[in-house]
N, C-alpha and C. Protein backbone atom coordinates (compact mmCIF):
# COMPACT_ATOMS: atom_id res chain seq x y z
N UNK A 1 -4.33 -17.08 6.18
CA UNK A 1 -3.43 -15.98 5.89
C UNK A 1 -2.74 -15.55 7.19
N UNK A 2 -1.59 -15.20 7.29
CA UNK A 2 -0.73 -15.08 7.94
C UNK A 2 -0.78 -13.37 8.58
N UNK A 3 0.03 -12.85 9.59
CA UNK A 3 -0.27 -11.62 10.25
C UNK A 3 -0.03 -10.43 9.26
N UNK A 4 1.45 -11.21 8.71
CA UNK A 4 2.24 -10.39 7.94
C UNK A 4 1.73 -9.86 6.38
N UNK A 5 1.15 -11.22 5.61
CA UNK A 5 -0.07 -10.92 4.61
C UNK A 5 -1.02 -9.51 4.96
N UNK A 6 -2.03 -9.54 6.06
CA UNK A 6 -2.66 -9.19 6.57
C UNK A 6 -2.15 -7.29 6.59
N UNK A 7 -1.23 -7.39 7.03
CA UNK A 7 -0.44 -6.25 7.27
C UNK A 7 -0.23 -5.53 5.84
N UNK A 8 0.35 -6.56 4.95
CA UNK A 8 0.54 -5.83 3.85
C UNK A 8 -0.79 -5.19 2.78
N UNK A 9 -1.72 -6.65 2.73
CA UNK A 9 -2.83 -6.09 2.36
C UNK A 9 -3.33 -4.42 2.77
N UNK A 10 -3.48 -4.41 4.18
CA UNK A 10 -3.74 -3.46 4.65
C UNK A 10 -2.68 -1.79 4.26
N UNK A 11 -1.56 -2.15 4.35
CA UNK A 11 -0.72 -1.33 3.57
C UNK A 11 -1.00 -0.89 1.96
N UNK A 12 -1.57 -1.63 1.40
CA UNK A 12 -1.28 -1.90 -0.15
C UNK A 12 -3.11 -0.99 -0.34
N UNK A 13 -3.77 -0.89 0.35
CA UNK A 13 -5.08 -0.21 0.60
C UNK A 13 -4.72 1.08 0.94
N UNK A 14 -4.48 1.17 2.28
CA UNK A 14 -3.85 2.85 2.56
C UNK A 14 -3.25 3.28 1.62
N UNK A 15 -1.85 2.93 0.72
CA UNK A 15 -1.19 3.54 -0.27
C UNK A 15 -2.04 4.08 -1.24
N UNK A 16 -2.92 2.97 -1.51
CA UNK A 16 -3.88 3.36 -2.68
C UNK A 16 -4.33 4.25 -2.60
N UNK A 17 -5.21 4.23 -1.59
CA UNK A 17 -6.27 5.61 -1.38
C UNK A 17 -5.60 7.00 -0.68
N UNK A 18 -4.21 7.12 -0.37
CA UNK A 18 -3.60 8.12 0.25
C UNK A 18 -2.69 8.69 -0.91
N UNK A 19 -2.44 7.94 -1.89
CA UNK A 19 -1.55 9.27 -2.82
C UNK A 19 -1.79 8.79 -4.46
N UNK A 20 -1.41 9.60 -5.75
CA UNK A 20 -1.41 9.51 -7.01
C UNK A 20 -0.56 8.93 -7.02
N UNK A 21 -0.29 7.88 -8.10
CA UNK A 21 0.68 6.92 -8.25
C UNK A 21 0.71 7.19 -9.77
N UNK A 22 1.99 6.95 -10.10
CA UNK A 22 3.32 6.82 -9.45
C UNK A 22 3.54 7.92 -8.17
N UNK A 23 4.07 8.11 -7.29
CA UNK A 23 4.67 8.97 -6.54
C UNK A 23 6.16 8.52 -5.65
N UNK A 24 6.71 9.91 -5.06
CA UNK A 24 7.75 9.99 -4.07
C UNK A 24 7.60 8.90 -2.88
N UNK A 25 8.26 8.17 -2.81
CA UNK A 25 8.16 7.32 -1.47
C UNK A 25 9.46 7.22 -0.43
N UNK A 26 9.10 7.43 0.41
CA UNK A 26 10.48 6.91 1.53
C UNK A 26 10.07 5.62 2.24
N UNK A 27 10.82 4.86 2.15
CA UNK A 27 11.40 3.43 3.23
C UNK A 27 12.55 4.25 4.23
N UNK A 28 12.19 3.60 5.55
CA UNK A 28 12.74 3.79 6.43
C UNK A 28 13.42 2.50 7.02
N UNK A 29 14.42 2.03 7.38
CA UNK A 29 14.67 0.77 7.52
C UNK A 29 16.01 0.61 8.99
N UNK A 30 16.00 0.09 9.61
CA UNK A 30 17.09 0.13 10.58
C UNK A 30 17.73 -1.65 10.36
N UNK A 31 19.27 -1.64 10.10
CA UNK A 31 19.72 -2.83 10.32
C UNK A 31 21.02 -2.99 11.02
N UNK A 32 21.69 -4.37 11.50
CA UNK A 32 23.15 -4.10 11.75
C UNK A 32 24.09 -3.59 11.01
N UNK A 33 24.83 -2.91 11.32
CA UNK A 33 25.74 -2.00 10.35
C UNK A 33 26.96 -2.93 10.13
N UNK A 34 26.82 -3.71 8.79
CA UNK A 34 27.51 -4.90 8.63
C UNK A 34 27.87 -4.53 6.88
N UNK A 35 28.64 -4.39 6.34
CA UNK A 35 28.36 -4.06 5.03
C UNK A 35 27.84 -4.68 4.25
N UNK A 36 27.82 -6.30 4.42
CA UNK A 36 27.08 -7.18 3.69
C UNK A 36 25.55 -7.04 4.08
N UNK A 37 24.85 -7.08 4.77
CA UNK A 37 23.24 -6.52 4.80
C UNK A 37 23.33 -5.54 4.25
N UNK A 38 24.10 -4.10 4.39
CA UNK A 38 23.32 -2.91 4.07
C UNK A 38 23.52 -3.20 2.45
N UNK A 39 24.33 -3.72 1.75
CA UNK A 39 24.23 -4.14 0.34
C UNK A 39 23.39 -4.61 -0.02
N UNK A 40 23.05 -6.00 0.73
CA UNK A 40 21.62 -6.67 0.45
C UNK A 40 20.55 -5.42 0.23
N UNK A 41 20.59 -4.37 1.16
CA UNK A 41 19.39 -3.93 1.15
C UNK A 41 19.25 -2.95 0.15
N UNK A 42 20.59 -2.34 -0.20
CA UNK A 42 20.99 -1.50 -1.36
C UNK A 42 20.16 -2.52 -2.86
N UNK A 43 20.66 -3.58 -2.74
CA UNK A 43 20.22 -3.92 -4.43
C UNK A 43 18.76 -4.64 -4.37
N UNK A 44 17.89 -4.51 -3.59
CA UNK A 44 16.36 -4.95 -3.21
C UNK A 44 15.96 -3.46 -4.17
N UNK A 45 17.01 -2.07 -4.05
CA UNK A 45 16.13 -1.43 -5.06
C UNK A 45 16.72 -0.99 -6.52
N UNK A 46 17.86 -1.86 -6.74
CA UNK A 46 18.76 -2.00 -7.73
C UNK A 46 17.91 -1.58 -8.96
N UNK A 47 16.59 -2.32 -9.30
CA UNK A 47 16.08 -1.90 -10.13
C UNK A 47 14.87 -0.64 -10.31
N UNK A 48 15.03 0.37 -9.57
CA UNK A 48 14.42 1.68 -9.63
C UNK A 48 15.20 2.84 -9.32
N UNK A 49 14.98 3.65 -10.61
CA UNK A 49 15.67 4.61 -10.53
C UNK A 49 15.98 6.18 -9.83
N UNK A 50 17.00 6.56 -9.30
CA UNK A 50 17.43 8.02 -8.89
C UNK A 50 16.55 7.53 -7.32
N UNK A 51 17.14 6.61 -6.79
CA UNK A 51 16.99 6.26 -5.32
C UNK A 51 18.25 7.05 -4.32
N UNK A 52 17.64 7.98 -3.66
CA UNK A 52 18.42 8.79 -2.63
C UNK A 52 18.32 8.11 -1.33
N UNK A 53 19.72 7.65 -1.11
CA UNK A 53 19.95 6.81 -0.01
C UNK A 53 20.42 7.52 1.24
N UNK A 54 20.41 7.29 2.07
CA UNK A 54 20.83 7.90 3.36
C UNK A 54 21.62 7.47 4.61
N UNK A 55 22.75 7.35 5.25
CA UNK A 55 22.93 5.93 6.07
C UNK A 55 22.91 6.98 7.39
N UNK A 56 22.70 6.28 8.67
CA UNK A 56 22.49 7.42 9.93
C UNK A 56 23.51 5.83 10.88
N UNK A 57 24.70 5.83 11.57
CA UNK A 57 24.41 4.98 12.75
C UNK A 57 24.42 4.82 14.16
N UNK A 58 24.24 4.75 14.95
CA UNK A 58 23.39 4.62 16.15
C UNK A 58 24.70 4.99 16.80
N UNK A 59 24.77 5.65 18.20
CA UNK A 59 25.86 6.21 18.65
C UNK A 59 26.87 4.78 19.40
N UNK A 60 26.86 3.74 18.79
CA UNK A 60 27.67 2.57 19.52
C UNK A 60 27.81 2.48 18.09
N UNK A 61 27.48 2.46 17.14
CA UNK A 61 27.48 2.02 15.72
C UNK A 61 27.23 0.51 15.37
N UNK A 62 26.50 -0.28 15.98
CA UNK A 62 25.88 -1.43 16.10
C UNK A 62 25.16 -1.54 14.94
N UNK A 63 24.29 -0.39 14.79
CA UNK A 63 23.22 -0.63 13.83
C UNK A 63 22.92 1.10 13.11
N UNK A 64 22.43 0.79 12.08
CA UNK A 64 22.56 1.64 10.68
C UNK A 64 20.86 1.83 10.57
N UNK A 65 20.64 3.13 10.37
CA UNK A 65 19.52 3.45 9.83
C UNK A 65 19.46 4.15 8.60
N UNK A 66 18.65 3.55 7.54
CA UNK A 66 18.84 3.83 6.22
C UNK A 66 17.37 4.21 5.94
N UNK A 67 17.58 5.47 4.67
CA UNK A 67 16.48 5.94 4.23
C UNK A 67 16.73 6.29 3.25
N UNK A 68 15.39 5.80 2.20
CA UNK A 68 15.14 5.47 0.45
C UNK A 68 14.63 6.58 -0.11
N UNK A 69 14.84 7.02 -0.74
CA UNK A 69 13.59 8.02 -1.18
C UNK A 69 13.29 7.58 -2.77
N UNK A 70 12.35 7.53 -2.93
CA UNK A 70 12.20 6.78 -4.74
C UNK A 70 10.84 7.16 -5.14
N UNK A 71 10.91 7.68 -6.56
CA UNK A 71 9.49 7.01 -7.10
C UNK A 71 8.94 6.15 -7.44
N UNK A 72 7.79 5.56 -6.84
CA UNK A 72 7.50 4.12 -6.95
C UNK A 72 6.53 4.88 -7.99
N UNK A 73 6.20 3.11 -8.56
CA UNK A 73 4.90 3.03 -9.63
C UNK A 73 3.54 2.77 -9.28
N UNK A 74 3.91 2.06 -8.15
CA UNK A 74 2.32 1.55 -7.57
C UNK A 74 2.46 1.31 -6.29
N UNK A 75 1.29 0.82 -5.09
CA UNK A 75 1.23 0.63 -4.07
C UNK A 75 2.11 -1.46 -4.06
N UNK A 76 1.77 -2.19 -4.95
CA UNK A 76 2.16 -2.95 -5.18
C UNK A 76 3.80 -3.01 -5.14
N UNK A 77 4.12 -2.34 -5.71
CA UNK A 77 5.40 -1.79 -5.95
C UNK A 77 6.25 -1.67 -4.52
N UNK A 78 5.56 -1.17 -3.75
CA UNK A 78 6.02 -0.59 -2.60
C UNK A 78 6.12 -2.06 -1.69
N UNK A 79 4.90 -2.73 -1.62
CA UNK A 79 4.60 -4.01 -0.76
C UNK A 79 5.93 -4.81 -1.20
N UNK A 80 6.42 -5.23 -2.65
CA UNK A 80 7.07 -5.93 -3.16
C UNK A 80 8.40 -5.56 -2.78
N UNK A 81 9.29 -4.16 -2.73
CA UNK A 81 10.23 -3.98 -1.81
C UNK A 81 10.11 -4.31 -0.21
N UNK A 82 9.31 -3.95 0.39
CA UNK A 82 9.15 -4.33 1.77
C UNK A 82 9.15 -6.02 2.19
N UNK A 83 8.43 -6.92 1.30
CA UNK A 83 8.91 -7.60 1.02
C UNK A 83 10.56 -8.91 0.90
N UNK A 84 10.83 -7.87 0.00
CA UNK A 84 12.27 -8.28 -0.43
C UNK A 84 13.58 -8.30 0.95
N UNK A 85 13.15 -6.73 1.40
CA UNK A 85 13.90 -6.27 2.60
C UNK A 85 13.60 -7.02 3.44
N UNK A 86 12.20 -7.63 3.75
CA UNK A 86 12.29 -8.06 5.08
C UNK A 86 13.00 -9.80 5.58
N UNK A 87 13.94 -10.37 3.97
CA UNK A 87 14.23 -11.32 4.26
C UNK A 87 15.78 -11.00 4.67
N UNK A 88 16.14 -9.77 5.08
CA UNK A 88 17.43 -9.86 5.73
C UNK A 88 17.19 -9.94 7.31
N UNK A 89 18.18 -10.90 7.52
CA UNK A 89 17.85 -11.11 9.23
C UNK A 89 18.15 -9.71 10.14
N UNK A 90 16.98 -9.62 10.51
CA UNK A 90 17.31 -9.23 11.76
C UNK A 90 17.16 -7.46 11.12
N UNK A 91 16.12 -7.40 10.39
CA UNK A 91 15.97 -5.92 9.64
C UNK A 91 14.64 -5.59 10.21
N UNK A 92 14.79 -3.93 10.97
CA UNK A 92 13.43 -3.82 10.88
C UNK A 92 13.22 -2.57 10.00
N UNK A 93 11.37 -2.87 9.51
CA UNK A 93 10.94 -1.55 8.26
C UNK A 93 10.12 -0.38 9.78
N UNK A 94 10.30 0.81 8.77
CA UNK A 94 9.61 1.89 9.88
C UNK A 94 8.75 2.39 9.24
C-alpha cells in the first residue's frame, strides 16, 4: 500500500470518529487559476447538493484558492472527492 492509501485510510478513521454523518464539510483546495482546472474541480462535486463555493486568488493571481462547503454522507464520501480532485495536476488539498 502506497503513502497516499495510507493517508486516506487514516483520514476515513478520524472522520468517522470526529463527527455524525451525514454532516457539513469544507474542502479546502489551492490550484492554478486557469479556468479549465478550476472547472475540473467544480464538477468532482457536480453530484452533491447546495455546495457553497468560494474562489480567493493569490496577490500575483497565479493561483486560486477554493473552498467547498457541502453535506457529505459519509467519511467515504469525503475520501472519494479528495480523491477525484487530486487527479488535477498540480492541485493541492488543505
Amino acid at each position: 500500500m502506497n503513502n497516499s492509501e495510507d493517508f486516506y485510510i487514516r483520514l476515513e478513521e478520524q472522520l468517522q470518529n470526529s463527527s455524525e454523518w451525514p454532516t457539513k464539510y469544507q474542502f479546502k483546495f489551492i490550484l492554478k487559476s486557469n479556468d479549465s482546472d478550476i472547472s475540473e474541480l467544480e464538477s468532482v462535486f457536480d453530484d452533491v447538493k447546495d455546495v457553497k463555493i468560494s474562489f480567493r486568488k493569490s496577490s500575483n493571481n497565479k493561483f486560486t484558492s477554493v473552498s467547498l462547503i457541502a453535506i457529505m454522507k459519509s467519511p467515504s464520501f469525503v475520501i472519494e472527492k479528495y480523491k477525484l480532485a487530486s487527479k488535477i495536476k498540480g492541485i493541492i488539498s488543505l
